[in-house]
Protein backbone atom coordinates (compact mmCIF):
# COMPACT_ATOMS: atom_id res chain seq x y z
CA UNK A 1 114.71 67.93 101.63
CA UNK A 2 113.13 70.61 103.45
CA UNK A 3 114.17 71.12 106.83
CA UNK A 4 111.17 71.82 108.71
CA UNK A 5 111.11 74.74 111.41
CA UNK A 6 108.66 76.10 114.13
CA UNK A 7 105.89 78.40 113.43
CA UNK A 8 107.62 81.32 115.50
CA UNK A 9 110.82 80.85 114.04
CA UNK A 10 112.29 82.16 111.21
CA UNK A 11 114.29 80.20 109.00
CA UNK A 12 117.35 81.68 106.74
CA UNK A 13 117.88 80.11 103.34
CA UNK A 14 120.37 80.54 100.51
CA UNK A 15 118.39 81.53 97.46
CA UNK A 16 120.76 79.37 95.15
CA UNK A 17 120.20 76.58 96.20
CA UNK A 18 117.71 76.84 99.07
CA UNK A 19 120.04 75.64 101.84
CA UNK A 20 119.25 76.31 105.13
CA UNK A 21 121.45 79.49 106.84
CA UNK A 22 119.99 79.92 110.21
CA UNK A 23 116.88 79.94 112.52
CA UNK A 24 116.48 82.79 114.05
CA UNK A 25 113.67 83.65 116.91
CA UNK A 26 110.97 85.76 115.62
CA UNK A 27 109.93 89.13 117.88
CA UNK A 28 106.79 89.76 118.52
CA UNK A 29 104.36 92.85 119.61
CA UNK A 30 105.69 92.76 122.88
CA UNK A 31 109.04 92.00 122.96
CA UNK A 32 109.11 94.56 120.11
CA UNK A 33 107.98 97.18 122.76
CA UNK A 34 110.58 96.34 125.36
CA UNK A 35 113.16 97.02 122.86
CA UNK A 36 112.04 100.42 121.88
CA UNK A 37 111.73 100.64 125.67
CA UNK A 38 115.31 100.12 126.25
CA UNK A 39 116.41 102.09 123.03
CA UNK A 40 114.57 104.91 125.03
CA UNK A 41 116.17 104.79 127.91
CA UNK A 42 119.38 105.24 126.22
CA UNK A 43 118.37 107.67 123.75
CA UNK A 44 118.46 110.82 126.26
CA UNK A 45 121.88 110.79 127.10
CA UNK A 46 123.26 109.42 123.07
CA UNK A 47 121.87 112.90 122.40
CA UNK A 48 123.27 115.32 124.98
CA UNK A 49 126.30 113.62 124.08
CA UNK A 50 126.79 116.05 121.03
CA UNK A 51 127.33 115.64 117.03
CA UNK A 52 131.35 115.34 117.42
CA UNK A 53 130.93 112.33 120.42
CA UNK A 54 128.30 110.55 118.13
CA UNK A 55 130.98 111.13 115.26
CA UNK A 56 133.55 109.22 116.72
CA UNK A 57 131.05 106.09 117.89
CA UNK A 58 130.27 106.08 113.62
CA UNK A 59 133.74 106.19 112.73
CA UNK A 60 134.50 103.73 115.07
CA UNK A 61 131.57 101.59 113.55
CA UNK A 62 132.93 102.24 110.01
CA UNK A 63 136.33 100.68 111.27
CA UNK A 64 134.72 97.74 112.54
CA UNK A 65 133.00 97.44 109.31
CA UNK A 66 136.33 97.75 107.04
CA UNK A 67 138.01 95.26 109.12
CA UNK A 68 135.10 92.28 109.13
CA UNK A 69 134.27 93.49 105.13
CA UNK A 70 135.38 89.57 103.82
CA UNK A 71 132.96 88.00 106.97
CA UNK A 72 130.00 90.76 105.97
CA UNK A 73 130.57 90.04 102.19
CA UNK A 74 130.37 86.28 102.81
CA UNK A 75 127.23 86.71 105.12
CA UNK A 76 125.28 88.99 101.78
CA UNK A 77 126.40 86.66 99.44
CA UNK A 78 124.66 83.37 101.19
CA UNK A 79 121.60 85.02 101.91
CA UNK A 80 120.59 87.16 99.05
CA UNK A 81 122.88 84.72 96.31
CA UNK A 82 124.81 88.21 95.10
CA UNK A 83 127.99 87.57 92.95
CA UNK A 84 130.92 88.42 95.06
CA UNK A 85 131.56 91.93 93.41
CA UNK A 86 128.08 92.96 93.98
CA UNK A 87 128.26 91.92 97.80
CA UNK A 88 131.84 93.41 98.25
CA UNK A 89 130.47 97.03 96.49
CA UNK A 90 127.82 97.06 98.93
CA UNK A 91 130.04 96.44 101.92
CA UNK A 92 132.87 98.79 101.32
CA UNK A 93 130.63 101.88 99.55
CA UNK A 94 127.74 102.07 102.43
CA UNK A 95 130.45 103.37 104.38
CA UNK A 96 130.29 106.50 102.62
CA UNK A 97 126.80 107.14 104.50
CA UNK A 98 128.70 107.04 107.77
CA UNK A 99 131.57 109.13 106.50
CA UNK A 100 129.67 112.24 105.11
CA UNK A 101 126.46 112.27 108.42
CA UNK A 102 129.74 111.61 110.72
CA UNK A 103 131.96 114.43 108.90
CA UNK A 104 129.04 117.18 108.89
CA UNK A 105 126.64 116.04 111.46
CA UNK A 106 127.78 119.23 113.78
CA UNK A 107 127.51 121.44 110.83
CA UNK A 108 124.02 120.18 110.07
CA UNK A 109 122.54 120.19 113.36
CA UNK A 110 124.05 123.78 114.23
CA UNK A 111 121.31 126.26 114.93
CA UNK A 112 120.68 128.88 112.54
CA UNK A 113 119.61 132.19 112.22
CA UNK A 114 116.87 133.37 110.87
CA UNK A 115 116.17 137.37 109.22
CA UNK A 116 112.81 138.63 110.32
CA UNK A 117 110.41 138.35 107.33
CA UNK A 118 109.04 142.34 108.29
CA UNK A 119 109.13 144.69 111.09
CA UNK A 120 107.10 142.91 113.69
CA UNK A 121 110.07 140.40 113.96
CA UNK A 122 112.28 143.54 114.52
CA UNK A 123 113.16 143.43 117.74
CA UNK A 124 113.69 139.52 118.04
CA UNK A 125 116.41 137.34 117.29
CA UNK A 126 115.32 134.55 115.70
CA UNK A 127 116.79 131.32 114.81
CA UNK A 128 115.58 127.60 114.66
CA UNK A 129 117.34 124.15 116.34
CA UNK A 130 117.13 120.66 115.84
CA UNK A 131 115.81 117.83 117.90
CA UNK A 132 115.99 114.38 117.54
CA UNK A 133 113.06 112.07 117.37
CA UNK A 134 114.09 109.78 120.02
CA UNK A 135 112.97 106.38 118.21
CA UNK A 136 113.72 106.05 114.54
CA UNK A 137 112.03 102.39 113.20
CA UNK A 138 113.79 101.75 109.69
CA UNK A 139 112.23 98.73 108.17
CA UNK A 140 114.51 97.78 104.89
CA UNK A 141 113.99 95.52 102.26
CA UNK A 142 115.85 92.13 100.95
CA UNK A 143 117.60 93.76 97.85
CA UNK A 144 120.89 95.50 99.88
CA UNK A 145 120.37 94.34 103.60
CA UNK A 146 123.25 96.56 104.39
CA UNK A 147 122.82 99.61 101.47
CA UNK A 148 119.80 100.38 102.70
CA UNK A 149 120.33 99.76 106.72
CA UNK A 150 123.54 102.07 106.66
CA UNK A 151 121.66 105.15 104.33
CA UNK A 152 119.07 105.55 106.95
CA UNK A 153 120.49 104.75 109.83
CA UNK A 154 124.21 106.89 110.33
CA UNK A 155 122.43 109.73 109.41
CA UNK A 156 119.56 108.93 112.40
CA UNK A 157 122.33 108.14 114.88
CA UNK A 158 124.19 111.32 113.84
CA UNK A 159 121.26 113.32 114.50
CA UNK A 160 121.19 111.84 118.37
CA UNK A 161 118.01 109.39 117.52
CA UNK A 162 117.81 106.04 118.84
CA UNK A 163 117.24 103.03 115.90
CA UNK A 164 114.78 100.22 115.89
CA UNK A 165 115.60 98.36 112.62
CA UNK A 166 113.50 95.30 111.49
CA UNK A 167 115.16 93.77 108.19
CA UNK A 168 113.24 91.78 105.61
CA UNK A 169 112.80 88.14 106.61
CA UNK A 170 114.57 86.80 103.89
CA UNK A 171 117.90 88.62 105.00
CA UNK A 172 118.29 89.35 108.75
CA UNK A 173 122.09 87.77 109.12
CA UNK A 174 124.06 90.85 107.76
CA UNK A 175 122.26 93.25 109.42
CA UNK A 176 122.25 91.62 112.62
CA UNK A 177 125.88 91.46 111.83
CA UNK A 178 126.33 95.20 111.31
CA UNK A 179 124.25 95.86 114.80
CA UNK A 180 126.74 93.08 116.32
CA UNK A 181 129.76 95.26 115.63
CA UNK A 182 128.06 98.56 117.01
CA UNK A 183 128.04 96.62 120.42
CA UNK A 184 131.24 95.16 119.95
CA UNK A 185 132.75 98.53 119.74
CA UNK A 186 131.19 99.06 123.22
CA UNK A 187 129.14 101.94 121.47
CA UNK A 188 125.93 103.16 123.89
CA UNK A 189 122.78 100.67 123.60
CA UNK A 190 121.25 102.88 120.94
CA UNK A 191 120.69 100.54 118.30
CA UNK A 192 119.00 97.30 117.96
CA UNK A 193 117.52 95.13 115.27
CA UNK A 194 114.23 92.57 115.87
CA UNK A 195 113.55 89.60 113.18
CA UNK A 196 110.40 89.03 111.87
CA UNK A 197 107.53 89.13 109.43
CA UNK A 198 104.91 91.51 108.77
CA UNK A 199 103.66 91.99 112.50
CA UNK A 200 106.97 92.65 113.17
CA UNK A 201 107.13 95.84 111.14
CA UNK A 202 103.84 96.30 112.03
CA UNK A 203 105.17 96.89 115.55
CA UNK A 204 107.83 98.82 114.69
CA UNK A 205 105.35 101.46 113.19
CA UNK A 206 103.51 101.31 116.07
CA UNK A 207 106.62 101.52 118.32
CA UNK A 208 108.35 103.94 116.61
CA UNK A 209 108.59 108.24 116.77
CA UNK A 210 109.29 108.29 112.77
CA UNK A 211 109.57 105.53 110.53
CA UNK A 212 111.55 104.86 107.49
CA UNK A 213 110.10 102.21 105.06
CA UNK A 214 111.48 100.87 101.80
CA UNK A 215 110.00 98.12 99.94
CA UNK A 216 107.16 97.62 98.04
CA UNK A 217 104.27 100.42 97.28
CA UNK A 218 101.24 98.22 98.27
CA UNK A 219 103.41 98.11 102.02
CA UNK A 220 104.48 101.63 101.69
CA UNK A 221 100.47 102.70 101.62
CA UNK A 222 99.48 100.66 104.17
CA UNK A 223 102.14 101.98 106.69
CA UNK A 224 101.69 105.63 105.42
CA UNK A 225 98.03 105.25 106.47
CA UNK A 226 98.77 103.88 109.57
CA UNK A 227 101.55 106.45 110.12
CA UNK A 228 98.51 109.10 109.70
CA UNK A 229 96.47 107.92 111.98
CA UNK A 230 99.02 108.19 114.43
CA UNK A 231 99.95 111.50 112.80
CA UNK A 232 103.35 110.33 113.43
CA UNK A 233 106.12 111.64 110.47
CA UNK A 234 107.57 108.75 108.11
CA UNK A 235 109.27 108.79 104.41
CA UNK A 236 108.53 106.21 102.28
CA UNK A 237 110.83 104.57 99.23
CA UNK A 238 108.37 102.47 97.32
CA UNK A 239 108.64 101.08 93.33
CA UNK A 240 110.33 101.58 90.39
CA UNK A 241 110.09 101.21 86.89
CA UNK A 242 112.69 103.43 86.10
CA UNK A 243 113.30 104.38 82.33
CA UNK A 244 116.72 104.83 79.91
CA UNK A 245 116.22 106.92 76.85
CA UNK A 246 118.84 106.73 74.37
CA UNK A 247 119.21 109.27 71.85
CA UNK A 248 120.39 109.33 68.01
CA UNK A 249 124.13 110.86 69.17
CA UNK A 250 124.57 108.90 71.92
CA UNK A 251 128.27 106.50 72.89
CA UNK A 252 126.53 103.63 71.85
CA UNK A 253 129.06 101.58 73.48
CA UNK A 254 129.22 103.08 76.68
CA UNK A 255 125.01 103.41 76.84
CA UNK A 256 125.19 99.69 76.29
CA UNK A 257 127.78 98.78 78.72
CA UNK A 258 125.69 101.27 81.22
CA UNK A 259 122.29 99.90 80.39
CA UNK A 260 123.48 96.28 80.49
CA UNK A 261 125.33 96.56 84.06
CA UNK A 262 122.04 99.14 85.05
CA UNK A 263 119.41 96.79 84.33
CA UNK A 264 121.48 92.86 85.05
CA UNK A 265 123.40 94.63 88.80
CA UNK A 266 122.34 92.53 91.45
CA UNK A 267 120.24 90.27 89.12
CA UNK A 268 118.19 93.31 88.01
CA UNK A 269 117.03 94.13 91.81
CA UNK A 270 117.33 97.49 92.37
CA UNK A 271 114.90 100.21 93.21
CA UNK A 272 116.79 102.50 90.33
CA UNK A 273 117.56 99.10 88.22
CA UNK A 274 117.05 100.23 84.27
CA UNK A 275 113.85 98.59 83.96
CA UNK A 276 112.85 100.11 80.16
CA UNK A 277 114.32 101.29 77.55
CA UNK A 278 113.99 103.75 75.00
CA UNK A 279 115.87 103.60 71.53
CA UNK A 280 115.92 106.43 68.58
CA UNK A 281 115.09 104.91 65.63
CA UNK A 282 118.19 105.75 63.82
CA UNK A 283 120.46 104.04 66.26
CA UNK A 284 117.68 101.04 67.43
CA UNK A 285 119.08 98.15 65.21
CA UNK A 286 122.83 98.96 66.31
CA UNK A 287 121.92 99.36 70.18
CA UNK A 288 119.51 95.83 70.41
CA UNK A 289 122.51 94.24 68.20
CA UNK A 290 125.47 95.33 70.54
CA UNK A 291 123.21 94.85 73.82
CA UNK A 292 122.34 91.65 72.94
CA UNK A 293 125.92 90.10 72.40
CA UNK A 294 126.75 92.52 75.76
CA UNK A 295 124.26 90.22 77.67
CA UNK A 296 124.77 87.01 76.16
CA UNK A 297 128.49 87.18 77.23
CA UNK A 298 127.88 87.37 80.78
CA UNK A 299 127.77 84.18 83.23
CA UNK A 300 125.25 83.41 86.02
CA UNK A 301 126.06 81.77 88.80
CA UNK A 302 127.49 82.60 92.49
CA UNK A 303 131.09 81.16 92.04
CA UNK A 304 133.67 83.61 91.88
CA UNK A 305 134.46 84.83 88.35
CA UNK A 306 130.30 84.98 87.62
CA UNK A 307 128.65 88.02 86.20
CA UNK A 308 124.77 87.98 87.23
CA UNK A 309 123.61 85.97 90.55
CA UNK A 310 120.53 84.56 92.29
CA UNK A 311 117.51 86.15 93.19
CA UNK A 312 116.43 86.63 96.52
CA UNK A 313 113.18 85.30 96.91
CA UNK A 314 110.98 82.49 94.13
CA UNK A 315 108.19 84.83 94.09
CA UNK A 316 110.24 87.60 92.43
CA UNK A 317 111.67 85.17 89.70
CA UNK A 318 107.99 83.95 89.20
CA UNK A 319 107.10 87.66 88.43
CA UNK A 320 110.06 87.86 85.96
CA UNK A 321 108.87 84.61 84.51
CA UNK A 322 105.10 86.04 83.46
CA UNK A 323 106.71 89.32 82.99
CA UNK A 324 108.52 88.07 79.64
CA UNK A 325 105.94 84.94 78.93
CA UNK A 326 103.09 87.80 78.44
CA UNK A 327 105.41 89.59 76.61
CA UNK A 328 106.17 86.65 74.24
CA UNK A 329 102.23 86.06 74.05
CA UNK A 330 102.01 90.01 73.35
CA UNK A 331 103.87 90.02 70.30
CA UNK A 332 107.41 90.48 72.09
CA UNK A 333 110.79 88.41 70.93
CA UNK A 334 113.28 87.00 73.42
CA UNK A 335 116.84 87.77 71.92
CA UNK A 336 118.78 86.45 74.71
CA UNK A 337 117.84 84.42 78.04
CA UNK A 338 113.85 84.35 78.68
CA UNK A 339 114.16 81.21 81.15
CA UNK A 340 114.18 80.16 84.63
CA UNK A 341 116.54 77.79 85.93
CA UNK A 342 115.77 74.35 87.32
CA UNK A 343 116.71 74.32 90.89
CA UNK A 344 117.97 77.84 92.91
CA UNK A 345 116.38 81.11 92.16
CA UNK A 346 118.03 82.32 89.02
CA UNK A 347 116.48 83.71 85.91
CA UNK A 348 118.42 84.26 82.87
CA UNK A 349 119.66 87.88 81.80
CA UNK A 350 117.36 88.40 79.21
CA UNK A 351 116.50 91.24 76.46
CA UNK A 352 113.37 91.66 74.97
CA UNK A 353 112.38 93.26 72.02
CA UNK A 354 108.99 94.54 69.92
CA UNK A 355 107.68 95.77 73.32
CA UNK A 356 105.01 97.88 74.04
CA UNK A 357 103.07 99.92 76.83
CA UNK A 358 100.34 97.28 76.77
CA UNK A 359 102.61 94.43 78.20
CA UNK A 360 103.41 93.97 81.80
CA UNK A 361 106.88 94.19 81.05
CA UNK A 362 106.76 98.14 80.16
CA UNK A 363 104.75 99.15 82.71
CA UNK A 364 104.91 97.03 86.08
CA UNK A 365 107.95 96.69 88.47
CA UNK A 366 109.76 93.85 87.31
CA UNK A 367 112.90 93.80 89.87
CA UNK A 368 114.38 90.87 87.71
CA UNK A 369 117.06 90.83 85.68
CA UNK A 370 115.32 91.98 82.10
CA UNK A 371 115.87 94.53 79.57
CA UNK A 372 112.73 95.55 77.27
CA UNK A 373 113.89 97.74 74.60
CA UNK A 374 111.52 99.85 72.53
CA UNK A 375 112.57 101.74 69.28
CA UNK A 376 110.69 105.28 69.44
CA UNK A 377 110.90 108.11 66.68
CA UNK A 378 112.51 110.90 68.26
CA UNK A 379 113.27 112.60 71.62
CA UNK A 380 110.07 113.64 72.34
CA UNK A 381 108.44 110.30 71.95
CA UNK A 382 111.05 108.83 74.19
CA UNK A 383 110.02 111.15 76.88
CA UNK A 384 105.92 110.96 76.46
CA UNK A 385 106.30 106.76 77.06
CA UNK A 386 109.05 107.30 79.86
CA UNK A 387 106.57 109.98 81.66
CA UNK A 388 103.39 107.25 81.15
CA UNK A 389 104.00 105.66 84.52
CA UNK A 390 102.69 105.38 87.27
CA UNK A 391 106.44 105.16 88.96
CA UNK A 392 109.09 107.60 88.97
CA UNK A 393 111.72 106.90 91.04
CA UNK A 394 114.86 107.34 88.83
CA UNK A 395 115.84 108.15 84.93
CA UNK A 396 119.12 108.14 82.51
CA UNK A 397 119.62 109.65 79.40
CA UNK A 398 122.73 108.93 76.76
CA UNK A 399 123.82 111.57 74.57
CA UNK A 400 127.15 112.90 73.56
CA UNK A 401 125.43 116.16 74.35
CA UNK A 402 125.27 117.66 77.83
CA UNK A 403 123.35 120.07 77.48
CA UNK A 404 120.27 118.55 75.51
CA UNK A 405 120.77 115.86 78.08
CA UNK A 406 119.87 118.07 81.25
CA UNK A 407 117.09 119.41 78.57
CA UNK A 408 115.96 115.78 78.55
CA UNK A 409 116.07 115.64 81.97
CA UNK A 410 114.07 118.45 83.07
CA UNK A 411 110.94 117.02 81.06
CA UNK A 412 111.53 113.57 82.76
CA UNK A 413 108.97 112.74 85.48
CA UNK A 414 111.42 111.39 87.72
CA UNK A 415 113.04 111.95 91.14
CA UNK A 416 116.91 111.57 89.58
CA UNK A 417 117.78 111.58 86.39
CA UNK A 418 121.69 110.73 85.57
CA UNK A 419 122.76 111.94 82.16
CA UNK A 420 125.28 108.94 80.72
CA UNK A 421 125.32 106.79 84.00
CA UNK A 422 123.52 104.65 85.97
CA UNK A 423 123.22 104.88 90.18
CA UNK A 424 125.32 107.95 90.46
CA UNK A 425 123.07 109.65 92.52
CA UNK A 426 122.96 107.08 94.93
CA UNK A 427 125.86 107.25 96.09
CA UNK A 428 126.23 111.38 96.08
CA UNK A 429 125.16 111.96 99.71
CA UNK A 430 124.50 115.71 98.92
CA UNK A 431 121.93 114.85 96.70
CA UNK A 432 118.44 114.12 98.04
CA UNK A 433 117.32 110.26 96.84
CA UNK A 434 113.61 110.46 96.16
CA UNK A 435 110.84 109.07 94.15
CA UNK A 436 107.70 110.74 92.73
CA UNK A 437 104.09 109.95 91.77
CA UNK A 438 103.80 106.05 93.77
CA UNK A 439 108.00 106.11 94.20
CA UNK A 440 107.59 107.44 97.74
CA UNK A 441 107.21 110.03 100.12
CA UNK A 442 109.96 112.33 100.93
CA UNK A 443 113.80 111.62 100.35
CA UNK A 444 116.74 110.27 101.80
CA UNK A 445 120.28 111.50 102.05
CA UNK A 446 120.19 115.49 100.64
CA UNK A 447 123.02 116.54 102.66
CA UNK A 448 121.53 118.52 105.70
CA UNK A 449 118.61 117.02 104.68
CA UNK A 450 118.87 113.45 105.07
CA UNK A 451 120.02 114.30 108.85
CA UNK A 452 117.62 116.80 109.65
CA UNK A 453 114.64 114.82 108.55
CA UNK A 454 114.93 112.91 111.51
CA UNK A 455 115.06 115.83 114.07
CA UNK A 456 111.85 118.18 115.05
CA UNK A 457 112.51 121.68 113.94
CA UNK A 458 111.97 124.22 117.11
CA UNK A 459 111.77 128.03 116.09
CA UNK A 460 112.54 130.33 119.01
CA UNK A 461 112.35 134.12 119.62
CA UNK A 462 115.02 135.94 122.06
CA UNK A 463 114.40 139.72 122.57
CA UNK A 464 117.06 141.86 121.12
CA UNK A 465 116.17 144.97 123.13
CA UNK A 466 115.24 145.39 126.66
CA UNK A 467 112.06 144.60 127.43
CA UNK A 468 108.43 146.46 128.61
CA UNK A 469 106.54 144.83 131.48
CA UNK A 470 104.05 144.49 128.81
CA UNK A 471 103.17 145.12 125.07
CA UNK A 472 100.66 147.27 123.30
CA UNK A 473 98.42 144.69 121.89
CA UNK A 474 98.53 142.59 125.38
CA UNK A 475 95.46 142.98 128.01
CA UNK A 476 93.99 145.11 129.59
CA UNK A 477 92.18 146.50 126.38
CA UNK A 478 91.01 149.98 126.28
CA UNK A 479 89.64 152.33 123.09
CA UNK A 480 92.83 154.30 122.87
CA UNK A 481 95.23 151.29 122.92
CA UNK A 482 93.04 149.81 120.40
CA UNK A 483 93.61 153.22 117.87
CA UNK A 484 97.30 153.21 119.02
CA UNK A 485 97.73 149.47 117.63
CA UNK A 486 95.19 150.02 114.85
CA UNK A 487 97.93 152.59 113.47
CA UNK A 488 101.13 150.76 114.18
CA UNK A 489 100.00 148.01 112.46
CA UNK A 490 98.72 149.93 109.42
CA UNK A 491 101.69 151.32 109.10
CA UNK A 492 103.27 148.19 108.95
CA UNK A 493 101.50 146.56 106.60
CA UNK A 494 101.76 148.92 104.24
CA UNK A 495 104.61 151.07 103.26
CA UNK A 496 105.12 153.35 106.00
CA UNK A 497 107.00 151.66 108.48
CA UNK A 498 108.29 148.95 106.13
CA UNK A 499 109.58 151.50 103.74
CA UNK A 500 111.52 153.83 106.27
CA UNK A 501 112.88 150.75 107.28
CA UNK A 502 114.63 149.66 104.20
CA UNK A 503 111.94 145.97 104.54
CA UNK A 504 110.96 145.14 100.68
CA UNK A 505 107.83 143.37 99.77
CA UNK A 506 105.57 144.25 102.84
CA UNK A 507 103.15 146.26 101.05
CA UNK A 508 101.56 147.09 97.08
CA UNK A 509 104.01 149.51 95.28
């Protein structure tokens, strides 16, 4: 029976079996505002604290985290229906965000000089520093309620920034968990979450000094245009349809173990999740054989001991569902799985085979737990159909060869590309995560430059040399100060002046 709940509440269910979790209060415009209010207020003196003081708060924090991992674990697993292993790998390995933006935050933020570009500059020393924005809204998705919380936010806190977060309605409780040990550590009042729906984010756009979105493209545009009209910064991780290509002299058994785990992790729902793949002829019959006996050994289910779980919402295992029926109308063959289940939100691990770019299976976002194979002729045909979409968030490529693999992977249209492996890059904070064509707008993590995204860069001039109680092109303006500058800054622009100087590339040769 459905247990029935107020219209501004929010209920929590289990996606296996649709028990109720919670019912949580849902924020709206206002009290939205009063938090980012309050996150304000704080904000000032989190970020005149310093990098190394705002280092030990995130360690601290990280602590907290490795000591309630079994109560987090058990909180991701009941509302997204993730296998144990899956909810334990999230736990433990978001940490890493904290670790690297706590480790190198004063590194990152250090200001840094600058070499003047020609002689004009001479006499100044320049340099640029790093501000925070002083309200970060991050607005995360159901897939990895704590993945995707921790990636954006350690590095926003390590800059000095202040964090609004509003997680997905389906999964608030391990978030809200997370932010519950940050206060628990008696760490300043710099982050807060608020539960909602869509007018909740909505708020948190409007609320916010730069916002960090990631879900779905068609939300991703809407807040990008709103974000414009504010002309208020943001960075967007949107869709995926992200392609495997696997080559005549590639492992076949460790592309199949790879591809299987790629595209089935999480139940398939993963913004990098294998979502197509591409098979040389000479090695097709082999790969589909092996992958299909790979996939038909796993179990699904949320008990411990189970391969492939629940997913997180009915809607996204009804787009599964007419993902492979139009397939099967198309012309496609189920080889394994192909069905929903009864009651709970599973869908069977499935592979699908005699695909093509005209079914909805090879070229929309799927986020289910499917694997469309395609046999192609060669290499090059492999990358044409991977580079036909309108997504390109992530890539792999299997070959025994390195080197033609990083070939491969400089013709992909994609913002990763792991050669033999799947998700590397997520997880290699020095490397930026970003998506291309409708993937998103700008990146996350990138070393300096997942910490420094959230920080205004300030550019500032100190004289190196005494100074004149005025300079030659300031007022008052006569005829022979006019001829004076006139021949200075000839000189400059071309060689003269540059040239005696030793400056290169100030003037034609």
């Amino acid at each position: 029976m459905t247990t029935l709940v107020a219209p501004n509440s929010l209920p929590v269910r289990n996606p296996a079996d649709n028990h109720l979790l919670a019912t949580l209060a849902v924020d709206d415009a206002t009290e939205v505002a009063a938090a980012a209010a309050h996150l304000r207020r704080a904000q000032t003196e989190w970020s005149e604290s310093g990098p190394r003081a705002r280092a030990d708060w995130l360690r601290r924090w990280r602590t907290w985290i490795l000591d309630h991992t079994d109560e987090l674990t058990d909180l991701l697993r009941a509302e997204t229906g993730k296998v144990r292993p899956d909810a334990v790998v999230e736990t433990i390995a978001s940490c890493e965000f904290i670790s690297h933006y706590a480790d190198h935050a004063a590194k990152y933020l250090a200001a840094e000089s600058v070499k003047p570009a020609g002689p004009l500059s001479l006499p100044k020393r320049l340099y640029t520093r790093y501000s925070p924005y002083p309200l970060v809204g991050i607005i995360t998705p159901w897939n990895f309620p704590i993945t995707l919380f921790l990636m954006d936010a350690a590095p926003a806190l390590a800059a000095g920034c202040a964090v609004l977060a509003k997680p997905s309605e389906e999964t608030p409780l391990a978030c809200g968990r997370l932010i519950d040990g940050w206060k628990e550590i008696g760490a300043p009042p710099v982050l807060t979450q608020v539960v909602g729906r869509g007018d909740t984010g909505a708020a948190v756009v409007e609320a916010a000094d730069f916002v960090q979105f990631t879900g779905s493209t068609a939300t991703g545009r809407r807040i990008g245009m709103r974000c414009a009209e504010l002309l208020k910064p943001y960075s967007l991780e949107l869709g995926g349809k992200d392609a495997a290509i696997v080559l005549d002299d590639a492992d076949l058994d460790r592309a199949v173990n790879g591809i299987t785990w790629g595209g089935l992790f999480n139940s398939g729902q993963v913004c990098i999740s294998v979502e197509r793949v591409y098979v040389a002829a000479p090695v097709y019959d082999e790969f589909v054989h092996r992958l299909t006996a790979k996939v038909r050994s796993l179990s699904q289910g949320t008990a411990d001991g189970d391969d492939v779980g629940a997913m997180v919402t009915a809607n996204q295992v009804d787009i599964a569902d007419r993902h492979v029926t139009d397939a099967i109308a198309c012309g496609a063959r189920v080889l394994v799985g192909g069905t929903r289940s009864i009651t709970g939100n599973f869908f069977a691990p499935t592979v699908l085979v005699d695909v093509d770019h005209t079914m909805a299976c090879m070229t929309e976002e799927t986020f289910g737990p499917t694997i469309p194979v395609m046999k192609v002729a060669d290499e090059d045909e492999a990358v044409s159909l991977a580079n036909d979409c309108d997504y390109a968030l992530s890539a792999t490529v299997w070959t025994r060869d390195h080197a033609r693999g990083q070939r491969v992977a400089a013709r992909l249209e994609a913002g990763a590309v792991n050669v033999n492996d799947v998700f590397s890059n997520l997880f290699a904070t020095t490397l930026p995560h970003n998506g291309w064509k409708q993937s998103g707008v700008g990146a996350r993590l990138g070393g300096a430059y997942g910490l420094r995204k959230y920080c205004r860069v300030q550019a500032v001039t100190v004289p190196r040399i005494p100074t004149l109680r005025s300079e030659l092109t300031w007022y008052p303006y006569s005829p022979r100060r006019t001829a004076v500058t006139r021949w200075v800054l000839r000189a400059v622009a071309s060689r003269g002046v540059a040239a005696r100087l030793g400056l290169r590339g100030t003037g034609p040769r």
